[in-house]
C-alpha atoms as a PDB file:
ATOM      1  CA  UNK A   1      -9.904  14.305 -21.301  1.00  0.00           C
ATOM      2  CA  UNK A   2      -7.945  11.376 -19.723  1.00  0.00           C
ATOM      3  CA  UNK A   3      -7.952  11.303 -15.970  1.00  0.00           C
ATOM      4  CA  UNK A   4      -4.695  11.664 -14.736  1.00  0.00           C
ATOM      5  CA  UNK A   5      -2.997  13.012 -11.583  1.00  0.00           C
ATOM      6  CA  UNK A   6      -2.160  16.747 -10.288  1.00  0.00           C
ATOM      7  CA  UNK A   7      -1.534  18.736  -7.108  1.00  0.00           C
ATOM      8  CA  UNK A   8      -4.935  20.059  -6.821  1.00  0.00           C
ATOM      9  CA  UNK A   9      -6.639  16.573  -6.460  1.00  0.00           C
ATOM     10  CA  UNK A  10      -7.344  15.429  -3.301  1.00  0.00           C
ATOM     11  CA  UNK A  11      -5.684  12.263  -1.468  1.00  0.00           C
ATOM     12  CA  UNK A  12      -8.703  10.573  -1.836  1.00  0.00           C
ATOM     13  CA  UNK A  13      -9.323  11.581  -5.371  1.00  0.00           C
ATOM     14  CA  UNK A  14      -5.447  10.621  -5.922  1.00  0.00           C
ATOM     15  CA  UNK A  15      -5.513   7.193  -4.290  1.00  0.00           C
ATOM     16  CA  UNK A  16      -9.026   6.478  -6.370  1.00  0.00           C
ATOM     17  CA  UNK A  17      -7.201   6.891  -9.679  1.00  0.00           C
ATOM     18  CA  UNK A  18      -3.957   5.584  -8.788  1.00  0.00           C
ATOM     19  CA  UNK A  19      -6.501   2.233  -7.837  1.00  0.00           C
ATOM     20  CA  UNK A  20      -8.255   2.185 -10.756  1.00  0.00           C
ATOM     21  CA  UNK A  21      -5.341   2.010 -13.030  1.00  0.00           C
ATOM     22  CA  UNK A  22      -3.560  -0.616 -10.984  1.00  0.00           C
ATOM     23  CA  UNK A  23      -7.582  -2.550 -11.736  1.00  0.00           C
ATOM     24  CA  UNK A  24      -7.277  -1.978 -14.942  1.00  0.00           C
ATOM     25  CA  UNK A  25      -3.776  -3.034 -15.247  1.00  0.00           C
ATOM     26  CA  UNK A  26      -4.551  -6.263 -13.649  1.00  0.00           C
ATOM     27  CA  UNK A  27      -7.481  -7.029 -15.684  1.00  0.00           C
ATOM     28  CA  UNK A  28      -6.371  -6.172 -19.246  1.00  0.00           C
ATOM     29  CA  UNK A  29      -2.907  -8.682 -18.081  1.00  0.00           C
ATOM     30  CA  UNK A  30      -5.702 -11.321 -17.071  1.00  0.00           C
ATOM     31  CA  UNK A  31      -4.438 -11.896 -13.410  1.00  0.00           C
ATOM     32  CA  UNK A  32      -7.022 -12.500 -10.711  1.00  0.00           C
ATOM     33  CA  UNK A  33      -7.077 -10.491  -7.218  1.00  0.00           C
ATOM     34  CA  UNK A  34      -6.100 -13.840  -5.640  1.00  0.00           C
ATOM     35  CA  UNK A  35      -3.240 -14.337  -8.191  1.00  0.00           C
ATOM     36  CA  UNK A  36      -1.602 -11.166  -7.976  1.00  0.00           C
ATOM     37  CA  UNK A  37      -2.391 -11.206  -4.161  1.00  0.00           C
ATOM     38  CA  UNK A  38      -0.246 -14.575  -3.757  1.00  0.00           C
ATOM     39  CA  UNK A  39       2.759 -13.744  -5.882  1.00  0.00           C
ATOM     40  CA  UNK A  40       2.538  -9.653  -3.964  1.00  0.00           C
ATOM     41  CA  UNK A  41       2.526 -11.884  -1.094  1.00  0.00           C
ATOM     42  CA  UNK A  42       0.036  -9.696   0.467  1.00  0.00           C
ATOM     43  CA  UNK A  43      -3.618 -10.529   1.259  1.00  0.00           C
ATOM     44  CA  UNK A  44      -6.709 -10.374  -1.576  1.00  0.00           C
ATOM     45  CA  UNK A  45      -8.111  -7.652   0.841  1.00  0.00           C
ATOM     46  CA  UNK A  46      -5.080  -5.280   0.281  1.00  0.00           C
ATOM     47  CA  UNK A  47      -5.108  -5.843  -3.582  1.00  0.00           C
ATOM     48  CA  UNK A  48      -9.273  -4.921  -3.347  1.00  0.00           C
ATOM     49  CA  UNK A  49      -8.040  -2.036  -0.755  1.00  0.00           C
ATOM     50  CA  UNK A  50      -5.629  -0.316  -3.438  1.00  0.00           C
ATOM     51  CA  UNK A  51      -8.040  -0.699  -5.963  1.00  0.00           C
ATOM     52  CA  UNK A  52     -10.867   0.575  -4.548  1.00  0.00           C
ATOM     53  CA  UNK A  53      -8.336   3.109  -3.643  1.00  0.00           C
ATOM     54  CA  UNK A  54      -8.342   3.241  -0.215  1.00  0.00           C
ATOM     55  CA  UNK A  55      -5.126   3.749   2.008  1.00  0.00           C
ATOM     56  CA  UNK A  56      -2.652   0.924   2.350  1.00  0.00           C
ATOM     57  CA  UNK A  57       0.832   0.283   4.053  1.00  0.00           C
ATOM     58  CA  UNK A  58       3.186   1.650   1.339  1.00  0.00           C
ATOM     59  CA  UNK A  59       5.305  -1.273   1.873  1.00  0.00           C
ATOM     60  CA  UNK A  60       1.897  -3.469   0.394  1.00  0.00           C
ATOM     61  CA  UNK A  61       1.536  -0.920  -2.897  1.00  0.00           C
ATOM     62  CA  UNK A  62       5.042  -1.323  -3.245  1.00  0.00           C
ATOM     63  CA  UNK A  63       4.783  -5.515  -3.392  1.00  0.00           C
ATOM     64  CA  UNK A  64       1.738  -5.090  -5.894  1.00  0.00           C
ATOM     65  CA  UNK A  65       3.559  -3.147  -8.182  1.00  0.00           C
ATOM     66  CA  UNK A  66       6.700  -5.488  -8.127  1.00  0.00           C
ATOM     67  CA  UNK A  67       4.189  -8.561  -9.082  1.00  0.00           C
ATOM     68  CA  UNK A  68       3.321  -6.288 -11.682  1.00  0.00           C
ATOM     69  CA  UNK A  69       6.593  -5.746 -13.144  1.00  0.00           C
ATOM     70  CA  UNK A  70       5.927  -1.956 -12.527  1.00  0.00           C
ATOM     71  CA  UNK A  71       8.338  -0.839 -10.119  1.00  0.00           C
ATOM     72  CA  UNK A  72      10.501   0.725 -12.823  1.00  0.00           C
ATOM     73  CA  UNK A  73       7.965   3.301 -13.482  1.00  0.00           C
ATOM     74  CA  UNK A  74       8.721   4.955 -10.094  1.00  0.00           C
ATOM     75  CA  UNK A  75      11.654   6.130 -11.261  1.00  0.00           C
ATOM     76  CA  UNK A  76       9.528   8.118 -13.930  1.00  0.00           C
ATOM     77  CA  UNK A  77       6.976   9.269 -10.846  1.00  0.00           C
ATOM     78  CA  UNK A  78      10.223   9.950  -8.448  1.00  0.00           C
ATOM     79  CA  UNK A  79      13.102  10.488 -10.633  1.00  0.00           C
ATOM     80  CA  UNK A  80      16.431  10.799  -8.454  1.00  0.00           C
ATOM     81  CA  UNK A  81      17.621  14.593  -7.958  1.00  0.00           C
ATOM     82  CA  UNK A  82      19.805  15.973  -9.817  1.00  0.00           C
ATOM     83  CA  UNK A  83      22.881  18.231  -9.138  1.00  0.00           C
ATOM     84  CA  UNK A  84      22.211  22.332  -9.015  1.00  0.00           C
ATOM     85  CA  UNK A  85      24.074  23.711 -11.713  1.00  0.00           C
ATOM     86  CA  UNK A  86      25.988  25.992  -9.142  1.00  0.00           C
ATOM     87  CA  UNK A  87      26.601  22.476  -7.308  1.00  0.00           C
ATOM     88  CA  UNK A  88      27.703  21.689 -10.786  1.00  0.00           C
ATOM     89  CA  UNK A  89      30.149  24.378 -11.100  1.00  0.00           C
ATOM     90  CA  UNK A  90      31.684  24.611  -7.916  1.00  0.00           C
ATOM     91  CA  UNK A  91      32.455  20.789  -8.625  1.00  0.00           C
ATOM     92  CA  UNK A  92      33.926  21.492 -11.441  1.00  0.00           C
ATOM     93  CA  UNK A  93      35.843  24.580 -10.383  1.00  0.00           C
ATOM     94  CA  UNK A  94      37.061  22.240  -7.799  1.00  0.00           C
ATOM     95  CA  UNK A  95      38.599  19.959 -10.415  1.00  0.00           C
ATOM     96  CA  UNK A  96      40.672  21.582 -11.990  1.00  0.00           C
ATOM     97  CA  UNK A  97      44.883  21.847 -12.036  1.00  0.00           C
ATOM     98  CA  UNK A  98      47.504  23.760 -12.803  1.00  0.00           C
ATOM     99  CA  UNK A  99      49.108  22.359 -15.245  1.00  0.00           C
ATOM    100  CA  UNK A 100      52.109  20.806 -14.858  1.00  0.00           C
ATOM    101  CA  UNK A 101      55.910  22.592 -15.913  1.00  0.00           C
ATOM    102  CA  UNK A 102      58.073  19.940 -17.400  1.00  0.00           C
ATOM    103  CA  UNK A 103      61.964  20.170 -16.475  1.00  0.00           C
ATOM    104  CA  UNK A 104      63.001  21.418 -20.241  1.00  0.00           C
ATOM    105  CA  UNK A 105      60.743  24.540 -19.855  1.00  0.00           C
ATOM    106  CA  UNK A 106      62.671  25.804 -16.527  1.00  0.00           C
END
């Protein structure tokens, strides 16, 4: 079975795989800590911090994924809320008209 993430993990446990595919993403591109440290604009300690999965600033995970061209995959992890479908309804309720009589039908 493939590690992966799920509410019963622990932080730690979360932060330790979350590291190790960020290592592993690096790696198989061919970047070096210092590389993807410079163009993150963060320090090589942070990039060895989130691998090693320790805690970082969010603001400094959020950089190394950028320089990773991986910030699009939040939206996967964090997709934006969608509208109830009694939010839905009441919207569309809302919308609608009478329609309106034209002179030749009075």
């Amino acid at each position: 079975m493939t590690p992966g993430f799920d509410n019963l993990q622990t932080d730690d446990a979360v932060l330790h795989e979350l590291g190790q595919r960020i290592a592993r993403i690096r790696i198989e591109r061919d970047i070096a800590q210092n590389d993807l440290a410079r163009e993150a604009g963060v320090g090589r300690d942070t990039v060895a911090a989130i691998e090693a999965g320790r805690s970082v600033q969010s603001r400094n995970l959020i950089r190394v994924l950028r320089a990773l061209r991986m910030i699009d995959n939040l939206e996967v992890a964090v997709p934006a809320p969608q509208p109830s479908p009694l939010k839905m309804l009441e919207d569309a309720v809302g919308e609608r008209k009478r329609a309106k009589r034209s002179d030749s039908t009075r």
